[in-house]
C-alpha atoms as a PDB file:
ATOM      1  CA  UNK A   1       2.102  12.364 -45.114  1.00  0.00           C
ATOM      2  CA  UNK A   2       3.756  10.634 -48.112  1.00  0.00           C
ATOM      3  CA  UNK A   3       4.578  13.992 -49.758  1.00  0.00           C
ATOM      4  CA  UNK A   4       5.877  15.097 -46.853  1.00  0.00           C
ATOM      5  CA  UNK A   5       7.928  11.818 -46.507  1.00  0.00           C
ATOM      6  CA  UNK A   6       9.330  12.434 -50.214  1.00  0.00           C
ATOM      7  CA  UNK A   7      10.168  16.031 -49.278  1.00  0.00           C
ATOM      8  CA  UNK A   8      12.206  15.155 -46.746  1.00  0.00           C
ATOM      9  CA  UNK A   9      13.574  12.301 -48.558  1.00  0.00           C
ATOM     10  CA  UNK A  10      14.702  14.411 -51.501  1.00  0.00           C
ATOM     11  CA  UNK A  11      16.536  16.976 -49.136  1.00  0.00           C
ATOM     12  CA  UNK A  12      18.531  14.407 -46.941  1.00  0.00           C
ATOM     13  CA  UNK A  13      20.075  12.952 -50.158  1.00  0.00           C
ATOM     14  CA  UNK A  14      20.873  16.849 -51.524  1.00  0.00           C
ATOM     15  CA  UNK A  15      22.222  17.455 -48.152  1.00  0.00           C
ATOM     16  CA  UNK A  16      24.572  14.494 -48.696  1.00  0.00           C
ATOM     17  CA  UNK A  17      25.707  15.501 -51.858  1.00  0.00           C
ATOM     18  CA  UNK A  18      26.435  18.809 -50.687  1.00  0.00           C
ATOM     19  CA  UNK A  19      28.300  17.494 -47.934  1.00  0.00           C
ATOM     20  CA  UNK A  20      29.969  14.956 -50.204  1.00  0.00           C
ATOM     21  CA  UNK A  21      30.980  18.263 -52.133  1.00  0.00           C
ATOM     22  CA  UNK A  22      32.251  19.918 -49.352  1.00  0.00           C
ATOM     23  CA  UNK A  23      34.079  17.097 -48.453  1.00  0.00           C
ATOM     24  CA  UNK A  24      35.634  16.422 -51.835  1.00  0.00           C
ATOM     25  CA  UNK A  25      36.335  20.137 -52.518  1.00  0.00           C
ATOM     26  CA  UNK A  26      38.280  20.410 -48.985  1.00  0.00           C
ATOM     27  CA  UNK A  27      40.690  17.499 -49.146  1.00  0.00           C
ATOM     28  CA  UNK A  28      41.501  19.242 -53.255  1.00  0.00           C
ATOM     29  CA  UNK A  29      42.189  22.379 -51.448  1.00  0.00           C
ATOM     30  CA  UNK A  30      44.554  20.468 -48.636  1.00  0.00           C
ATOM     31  CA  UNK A  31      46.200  19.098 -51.394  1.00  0.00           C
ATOM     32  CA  UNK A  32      47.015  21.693 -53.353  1.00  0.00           C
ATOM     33  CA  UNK A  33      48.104  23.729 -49.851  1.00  0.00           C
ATOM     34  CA  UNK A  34      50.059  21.096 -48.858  1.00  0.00           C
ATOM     35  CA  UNK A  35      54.011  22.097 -50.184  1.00  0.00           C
ATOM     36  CA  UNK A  36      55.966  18.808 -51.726  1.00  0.00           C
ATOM     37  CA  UNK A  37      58.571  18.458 -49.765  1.00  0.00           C
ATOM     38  CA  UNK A  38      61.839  20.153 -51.771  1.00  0.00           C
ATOM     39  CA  UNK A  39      65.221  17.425 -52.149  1.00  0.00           C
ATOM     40  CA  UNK A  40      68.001  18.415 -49.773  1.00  0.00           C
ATOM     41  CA  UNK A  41      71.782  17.268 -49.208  1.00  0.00           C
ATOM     42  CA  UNK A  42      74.247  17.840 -47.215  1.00  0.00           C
ATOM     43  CA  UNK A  43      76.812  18.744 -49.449  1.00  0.00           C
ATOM     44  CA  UNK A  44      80.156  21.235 -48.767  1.00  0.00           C
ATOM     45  CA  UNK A  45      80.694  24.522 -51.444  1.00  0.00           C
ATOM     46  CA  UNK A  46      83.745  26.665 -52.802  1.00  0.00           C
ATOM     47  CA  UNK A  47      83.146  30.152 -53.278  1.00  0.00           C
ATOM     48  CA  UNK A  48      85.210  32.191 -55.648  1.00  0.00           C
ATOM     49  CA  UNK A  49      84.577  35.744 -56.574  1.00  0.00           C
ATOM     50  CA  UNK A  50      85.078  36.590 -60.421  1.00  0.00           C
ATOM     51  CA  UNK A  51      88.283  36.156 -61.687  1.00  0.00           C
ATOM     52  CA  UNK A  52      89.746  34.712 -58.301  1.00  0.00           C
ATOM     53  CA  UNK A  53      91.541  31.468 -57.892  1.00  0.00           C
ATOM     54  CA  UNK A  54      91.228  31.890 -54.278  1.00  0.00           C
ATOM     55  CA  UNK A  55      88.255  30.674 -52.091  1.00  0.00           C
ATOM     56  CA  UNK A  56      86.634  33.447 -49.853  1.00  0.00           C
ATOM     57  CA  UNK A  57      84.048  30.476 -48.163  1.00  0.00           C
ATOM     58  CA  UNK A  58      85.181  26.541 -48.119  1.00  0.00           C
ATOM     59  CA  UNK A  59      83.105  24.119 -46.247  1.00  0.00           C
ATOM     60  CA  UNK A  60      79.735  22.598 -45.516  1.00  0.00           C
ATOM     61  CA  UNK A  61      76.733  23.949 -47.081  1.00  0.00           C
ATOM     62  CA  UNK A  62      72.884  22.587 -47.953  1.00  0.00           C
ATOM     63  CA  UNK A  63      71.939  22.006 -51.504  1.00  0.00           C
ATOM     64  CA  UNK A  64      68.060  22.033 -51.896  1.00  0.00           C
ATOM     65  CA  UNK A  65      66.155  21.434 -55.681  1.00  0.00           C
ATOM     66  CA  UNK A  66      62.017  21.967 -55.430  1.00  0.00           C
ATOM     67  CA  UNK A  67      60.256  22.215 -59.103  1.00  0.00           C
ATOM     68  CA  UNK A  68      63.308  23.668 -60.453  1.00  0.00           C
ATOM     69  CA  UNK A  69      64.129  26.057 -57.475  1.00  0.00           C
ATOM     70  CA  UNK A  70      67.608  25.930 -56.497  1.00  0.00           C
ATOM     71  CA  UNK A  71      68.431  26.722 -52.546  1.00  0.00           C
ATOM     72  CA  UNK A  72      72.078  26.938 -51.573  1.00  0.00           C
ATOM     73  CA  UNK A  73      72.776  27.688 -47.903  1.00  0.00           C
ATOM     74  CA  UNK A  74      75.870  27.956 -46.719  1.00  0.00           C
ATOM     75  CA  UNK A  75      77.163  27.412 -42.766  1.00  0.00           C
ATOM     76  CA  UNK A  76      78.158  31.139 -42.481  1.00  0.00           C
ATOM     77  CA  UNK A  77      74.182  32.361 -43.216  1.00  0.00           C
ATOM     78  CA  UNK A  78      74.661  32.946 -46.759  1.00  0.00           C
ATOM     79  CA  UNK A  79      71.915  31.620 -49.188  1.00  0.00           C
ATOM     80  CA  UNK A  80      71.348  31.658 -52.739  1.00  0.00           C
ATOM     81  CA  UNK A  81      67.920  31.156 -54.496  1.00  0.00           C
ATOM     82  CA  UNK A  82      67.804  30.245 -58.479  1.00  0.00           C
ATOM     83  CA  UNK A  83      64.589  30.552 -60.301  1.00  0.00           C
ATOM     84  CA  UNK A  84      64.916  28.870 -63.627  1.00  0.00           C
ATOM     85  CA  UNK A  85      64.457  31.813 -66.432  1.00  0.00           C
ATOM     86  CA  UNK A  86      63.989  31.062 -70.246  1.00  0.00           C
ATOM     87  CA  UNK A  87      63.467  27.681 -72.334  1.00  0.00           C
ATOM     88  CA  UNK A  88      67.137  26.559 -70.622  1.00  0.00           C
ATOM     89  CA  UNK A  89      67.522  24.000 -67.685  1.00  0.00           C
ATOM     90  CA  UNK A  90      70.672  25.855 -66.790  1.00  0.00           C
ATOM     91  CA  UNK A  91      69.895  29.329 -66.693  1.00  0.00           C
ATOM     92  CA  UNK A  92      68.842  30.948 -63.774  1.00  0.00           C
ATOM     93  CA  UNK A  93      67.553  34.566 -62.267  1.00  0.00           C
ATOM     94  CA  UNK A  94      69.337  34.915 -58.705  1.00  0.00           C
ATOM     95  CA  UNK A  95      67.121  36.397 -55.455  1.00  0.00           C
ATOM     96  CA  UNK A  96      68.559  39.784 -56.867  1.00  0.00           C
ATOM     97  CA  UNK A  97      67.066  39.322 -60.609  1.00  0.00           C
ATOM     98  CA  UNK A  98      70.791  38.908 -61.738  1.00  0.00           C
ATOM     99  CA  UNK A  99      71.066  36.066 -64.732  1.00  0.00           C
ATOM    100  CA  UNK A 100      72.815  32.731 -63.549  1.00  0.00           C
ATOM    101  CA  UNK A 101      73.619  29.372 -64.889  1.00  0.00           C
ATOM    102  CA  UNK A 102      74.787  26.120 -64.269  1.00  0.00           C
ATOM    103  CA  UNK A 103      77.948  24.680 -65.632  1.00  0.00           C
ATOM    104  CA  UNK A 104      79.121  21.275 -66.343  1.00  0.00           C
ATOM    105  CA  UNK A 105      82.796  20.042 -65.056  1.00  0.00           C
ATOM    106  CA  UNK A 106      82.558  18.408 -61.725  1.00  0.00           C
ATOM    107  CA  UNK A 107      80.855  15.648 -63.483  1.00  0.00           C
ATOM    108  CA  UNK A 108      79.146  13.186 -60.961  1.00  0.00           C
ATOM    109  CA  UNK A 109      81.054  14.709 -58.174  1.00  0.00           C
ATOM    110  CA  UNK A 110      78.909  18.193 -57.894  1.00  0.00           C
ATOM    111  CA  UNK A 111      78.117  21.099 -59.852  1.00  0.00           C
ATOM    112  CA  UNK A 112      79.370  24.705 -60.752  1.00  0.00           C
ATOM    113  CA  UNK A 113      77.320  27.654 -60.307  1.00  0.00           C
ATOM    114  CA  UNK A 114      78.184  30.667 -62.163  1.00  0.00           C
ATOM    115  CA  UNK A 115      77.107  34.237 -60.778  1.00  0.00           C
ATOM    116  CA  UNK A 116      77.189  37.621 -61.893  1.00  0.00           C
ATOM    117  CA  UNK A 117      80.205  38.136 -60.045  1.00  0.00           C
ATOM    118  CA  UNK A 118      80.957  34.982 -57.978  1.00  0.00           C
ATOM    119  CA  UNK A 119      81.509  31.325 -58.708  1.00  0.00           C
ATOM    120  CA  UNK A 120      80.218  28.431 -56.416  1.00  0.00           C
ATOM    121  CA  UNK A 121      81.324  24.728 -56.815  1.00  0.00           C
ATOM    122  CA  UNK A 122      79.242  22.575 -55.123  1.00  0.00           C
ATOM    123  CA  UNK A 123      80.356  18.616 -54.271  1.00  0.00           C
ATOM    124  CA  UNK A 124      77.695  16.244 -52.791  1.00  0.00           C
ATOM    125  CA  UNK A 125      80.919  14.379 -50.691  1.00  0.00           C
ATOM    126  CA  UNK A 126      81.097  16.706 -48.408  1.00  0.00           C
ATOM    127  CA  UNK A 127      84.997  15.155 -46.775  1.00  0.00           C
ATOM    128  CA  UNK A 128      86.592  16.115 -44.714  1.00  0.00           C
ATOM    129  CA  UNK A 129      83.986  19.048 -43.087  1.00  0.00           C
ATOM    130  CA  UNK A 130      81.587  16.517 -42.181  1.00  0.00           C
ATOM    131  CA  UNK A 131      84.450  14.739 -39.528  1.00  0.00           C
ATOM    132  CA  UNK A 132      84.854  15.639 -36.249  1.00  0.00           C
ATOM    133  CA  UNK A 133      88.480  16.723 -35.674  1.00  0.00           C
ATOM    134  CA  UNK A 134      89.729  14.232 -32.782  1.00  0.00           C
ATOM    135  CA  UNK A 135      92.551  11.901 -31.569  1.00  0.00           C
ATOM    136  CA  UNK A 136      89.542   9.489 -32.202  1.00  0.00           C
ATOM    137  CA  UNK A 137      89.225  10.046 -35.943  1.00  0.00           C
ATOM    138  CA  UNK A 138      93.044  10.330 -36.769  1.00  0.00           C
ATOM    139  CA  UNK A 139      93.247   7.071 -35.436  1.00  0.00           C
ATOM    140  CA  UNK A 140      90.347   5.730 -36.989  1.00  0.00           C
ATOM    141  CA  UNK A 141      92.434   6.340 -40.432  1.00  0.00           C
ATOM    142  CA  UNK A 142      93.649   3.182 -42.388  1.00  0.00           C
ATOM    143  CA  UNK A 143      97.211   2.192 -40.326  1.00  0.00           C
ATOM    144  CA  UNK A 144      98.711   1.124 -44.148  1.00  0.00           C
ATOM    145  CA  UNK A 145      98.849   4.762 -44.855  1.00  0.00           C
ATOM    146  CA  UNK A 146     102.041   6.382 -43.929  1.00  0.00           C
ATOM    147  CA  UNK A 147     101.939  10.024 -42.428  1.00  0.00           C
ATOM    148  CA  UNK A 148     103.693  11.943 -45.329  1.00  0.00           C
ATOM    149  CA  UNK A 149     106.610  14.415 -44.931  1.00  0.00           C
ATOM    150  CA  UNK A 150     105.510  17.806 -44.630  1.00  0.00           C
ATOM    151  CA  UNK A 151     106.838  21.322 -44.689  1.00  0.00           C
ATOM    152  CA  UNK A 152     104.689  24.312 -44.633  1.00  0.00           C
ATOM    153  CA  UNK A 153     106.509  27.932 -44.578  1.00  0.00           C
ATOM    154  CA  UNK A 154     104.360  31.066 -44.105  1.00  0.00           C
ATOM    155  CA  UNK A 155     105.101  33.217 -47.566  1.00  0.00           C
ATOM    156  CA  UNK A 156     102.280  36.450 -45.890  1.00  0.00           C
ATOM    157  CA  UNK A 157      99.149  36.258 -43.954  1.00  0.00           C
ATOM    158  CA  UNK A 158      97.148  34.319 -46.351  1.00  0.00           C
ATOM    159  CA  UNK A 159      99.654  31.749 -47.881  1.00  0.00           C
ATOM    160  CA  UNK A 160     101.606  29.108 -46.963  1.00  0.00           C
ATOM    161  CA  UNK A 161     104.212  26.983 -49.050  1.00  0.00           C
ATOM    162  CA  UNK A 162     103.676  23.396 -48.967  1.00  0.00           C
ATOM    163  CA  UNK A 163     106.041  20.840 -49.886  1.00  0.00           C
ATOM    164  CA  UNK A 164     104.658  17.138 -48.720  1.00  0.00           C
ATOM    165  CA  UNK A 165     105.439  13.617 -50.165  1.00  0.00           C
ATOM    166  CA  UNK A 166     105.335   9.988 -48.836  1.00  0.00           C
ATOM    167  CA  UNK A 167     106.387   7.440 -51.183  1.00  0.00           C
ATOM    168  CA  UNK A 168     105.707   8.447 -55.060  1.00  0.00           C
ATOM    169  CA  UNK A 169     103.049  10.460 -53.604  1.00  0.00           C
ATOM    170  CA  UNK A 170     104.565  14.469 -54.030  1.00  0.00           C
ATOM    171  CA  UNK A 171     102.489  17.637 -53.844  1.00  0.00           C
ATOM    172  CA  UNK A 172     104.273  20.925 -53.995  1.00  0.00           C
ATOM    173  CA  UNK A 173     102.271  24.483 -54.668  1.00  0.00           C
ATOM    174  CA  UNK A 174     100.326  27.433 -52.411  1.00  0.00           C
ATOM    175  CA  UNK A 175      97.779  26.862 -49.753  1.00  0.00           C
ATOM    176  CA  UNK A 176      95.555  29.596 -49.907  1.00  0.00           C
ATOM    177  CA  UNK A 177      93.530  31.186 -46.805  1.00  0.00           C
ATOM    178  CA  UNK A 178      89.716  30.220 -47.274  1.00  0.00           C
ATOM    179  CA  UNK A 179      87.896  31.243 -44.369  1.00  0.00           C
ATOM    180  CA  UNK A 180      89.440  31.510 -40.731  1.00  0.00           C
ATOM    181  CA  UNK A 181      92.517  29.247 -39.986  1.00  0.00           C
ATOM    182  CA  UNK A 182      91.806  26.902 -42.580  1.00  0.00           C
ATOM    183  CA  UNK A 183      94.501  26.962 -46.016  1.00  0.00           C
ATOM    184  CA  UNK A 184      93.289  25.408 -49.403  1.00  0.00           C
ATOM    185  CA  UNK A 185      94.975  24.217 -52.445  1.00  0.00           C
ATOM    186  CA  UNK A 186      95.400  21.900 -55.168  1.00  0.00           C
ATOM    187  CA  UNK A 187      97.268  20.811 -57.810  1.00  0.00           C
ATOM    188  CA  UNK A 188      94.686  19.653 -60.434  1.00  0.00           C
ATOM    189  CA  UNK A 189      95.200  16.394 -59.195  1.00  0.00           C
ATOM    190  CA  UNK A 190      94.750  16.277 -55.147  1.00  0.00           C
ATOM    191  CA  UNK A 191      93.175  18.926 -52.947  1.00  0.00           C
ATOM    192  CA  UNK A 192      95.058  19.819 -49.715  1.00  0.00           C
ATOM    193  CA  UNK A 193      93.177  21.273 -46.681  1.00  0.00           C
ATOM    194  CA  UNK A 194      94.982  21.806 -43.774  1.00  0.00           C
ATOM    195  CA  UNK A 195      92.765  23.401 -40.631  1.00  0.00           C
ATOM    196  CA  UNK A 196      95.789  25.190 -38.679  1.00  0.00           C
ATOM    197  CA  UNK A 197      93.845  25.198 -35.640  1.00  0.00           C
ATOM    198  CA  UNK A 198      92.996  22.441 -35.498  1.00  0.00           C
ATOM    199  CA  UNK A 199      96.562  21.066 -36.561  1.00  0.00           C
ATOM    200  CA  UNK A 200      94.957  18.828 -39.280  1.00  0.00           C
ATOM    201  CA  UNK A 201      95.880  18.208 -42.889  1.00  0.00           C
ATOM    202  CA  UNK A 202      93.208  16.449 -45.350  1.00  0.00           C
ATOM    203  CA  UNK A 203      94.431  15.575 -48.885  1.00  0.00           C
ATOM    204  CA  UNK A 204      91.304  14.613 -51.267  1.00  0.00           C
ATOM    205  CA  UNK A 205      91.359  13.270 -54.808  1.00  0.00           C
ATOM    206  CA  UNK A 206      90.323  16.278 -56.701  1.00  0.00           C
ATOM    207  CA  UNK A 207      88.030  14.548 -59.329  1.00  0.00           C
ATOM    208  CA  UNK A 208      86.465  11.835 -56.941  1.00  0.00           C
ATOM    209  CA  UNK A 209      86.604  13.286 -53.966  1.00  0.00           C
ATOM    210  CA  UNK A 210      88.536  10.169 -52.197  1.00  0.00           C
ATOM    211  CA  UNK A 211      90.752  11.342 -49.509  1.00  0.00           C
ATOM    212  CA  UNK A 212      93.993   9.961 -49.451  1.00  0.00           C
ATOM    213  CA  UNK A 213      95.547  11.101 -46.101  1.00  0.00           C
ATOM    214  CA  UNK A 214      93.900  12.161 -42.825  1.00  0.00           C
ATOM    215  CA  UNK A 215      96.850  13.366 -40.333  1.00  0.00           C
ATOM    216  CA  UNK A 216      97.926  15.807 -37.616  1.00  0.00           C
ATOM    217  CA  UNK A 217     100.319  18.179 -38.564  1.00  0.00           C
ATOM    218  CA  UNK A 218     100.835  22.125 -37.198  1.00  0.00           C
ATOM    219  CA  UNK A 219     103.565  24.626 -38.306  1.00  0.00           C
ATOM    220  CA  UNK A 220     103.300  26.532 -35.780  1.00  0.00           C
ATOM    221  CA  UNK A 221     106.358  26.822 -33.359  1.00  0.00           C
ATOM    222  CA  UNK A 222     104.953  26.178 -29.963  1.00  0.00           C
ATOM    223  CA  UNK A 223     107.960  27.084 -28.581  1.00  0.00           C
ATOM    224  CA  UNK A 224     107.931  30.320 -29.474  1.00  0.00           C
ATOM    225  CA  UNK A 225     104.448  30.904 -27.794  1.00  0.00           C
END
């Protein structure tokens, strides 16, 4: 009887420890399964191909960073995966093995991607795309800001000729067809975006992103519709 007491004893306890095991060697393999959740943003992109000072995509996107792994998604479907490649934080193999690397110049307001044959700037304030274009939001704008003159002419399909100024404030250059109805451009200085469609002209501080005026405006005749 007392052997058989030991016995069973000794086997309970190795039982436990092989339970305890189990237990211990489970929860590691959870927690190596379990993903860590990547860092995303909201951000909004520029897209220009190689050699192009004009945009072919302008507006929100979703910036994503996981051990290195750089996810850009933009609203239109597009998305661009960077694996980090070689003893460099800023260079890059794309999802089609092509080298890419990261470029300085936005500063704290975003970063520059550089592509085999395409260019993405990418700026974490993502004004004016992230505002819902309404009577509501025009006059939510500061009233000390004066609606500046404006004049837009259509040069071709893609461009348009802007002239505005309000006070010492002057801005004079090309607007440049991004994506849909919307025209982009800038002087170095300010950023002008003006949504036709939705009669709407944005002007941003190119190097902080601050915008400076938030108005209606449309050149179209709608007189002659």
């Amino acid at each position: 009887m007392i052997g058989f007491k030991s016995t069973g004893s000794k086997n309970r306890k190795m039982s436990f420890k092989k339970s305890l095991l189990f237990a211990v060697l489970t929860i590691s393999s959870f927690g190596v399964c379990f993903p860590v959740k990547a860092d995303t943003v909201q951000a909004r992109c520029d897209v220009y191909p190689k050699g192009e000072d004009r945009a072919t995509f302008s507006g929100p996107c979703t910036f994503s960073q996981r051990q290195g792994v750089i996810g850009i998604q933009l609203k239109n479907g597009t998305r661009y995966d960077l694996v980090p490649f070689g003893d460099s934080p800023n260079h890059y193999h794309d999802q089609n093995g092509q080298a890419a690397h990261r470029q300085s110049g936005l500063g704290k307001q975003g970063q520059i991607y550089r592509f085999f044959n395409q260019s993405i700037y990418v700026y974490w304030d993502t004004a004016p795309f992230n505002k819902p274009v309404s009577q509501a939001s025009v006059a939510s704008q500061p009233s000390t800001k004066a609606t500046p003159i404006t004049k837009m002419t259509t040069l071709n399909a893609n461009q348009l000729s802007a002239q505005i100024t309000e006070g010492e404030f002057n801005y004079s250059g090309v607007l440049n067809r991004s994506s849909g109805n919307t025209f982009i451009g800038t002087d170095g200085r300010v950023r002008v975006i003006y949504d036709r469609s939705a009669a709407k002209v944005v002007i941003i501080n190119e190097a902080t992103g601050t915008e400076f005026y938030n108005y209606t405006y449309t050149d179209v005749n709608e007189g002659r519709l």
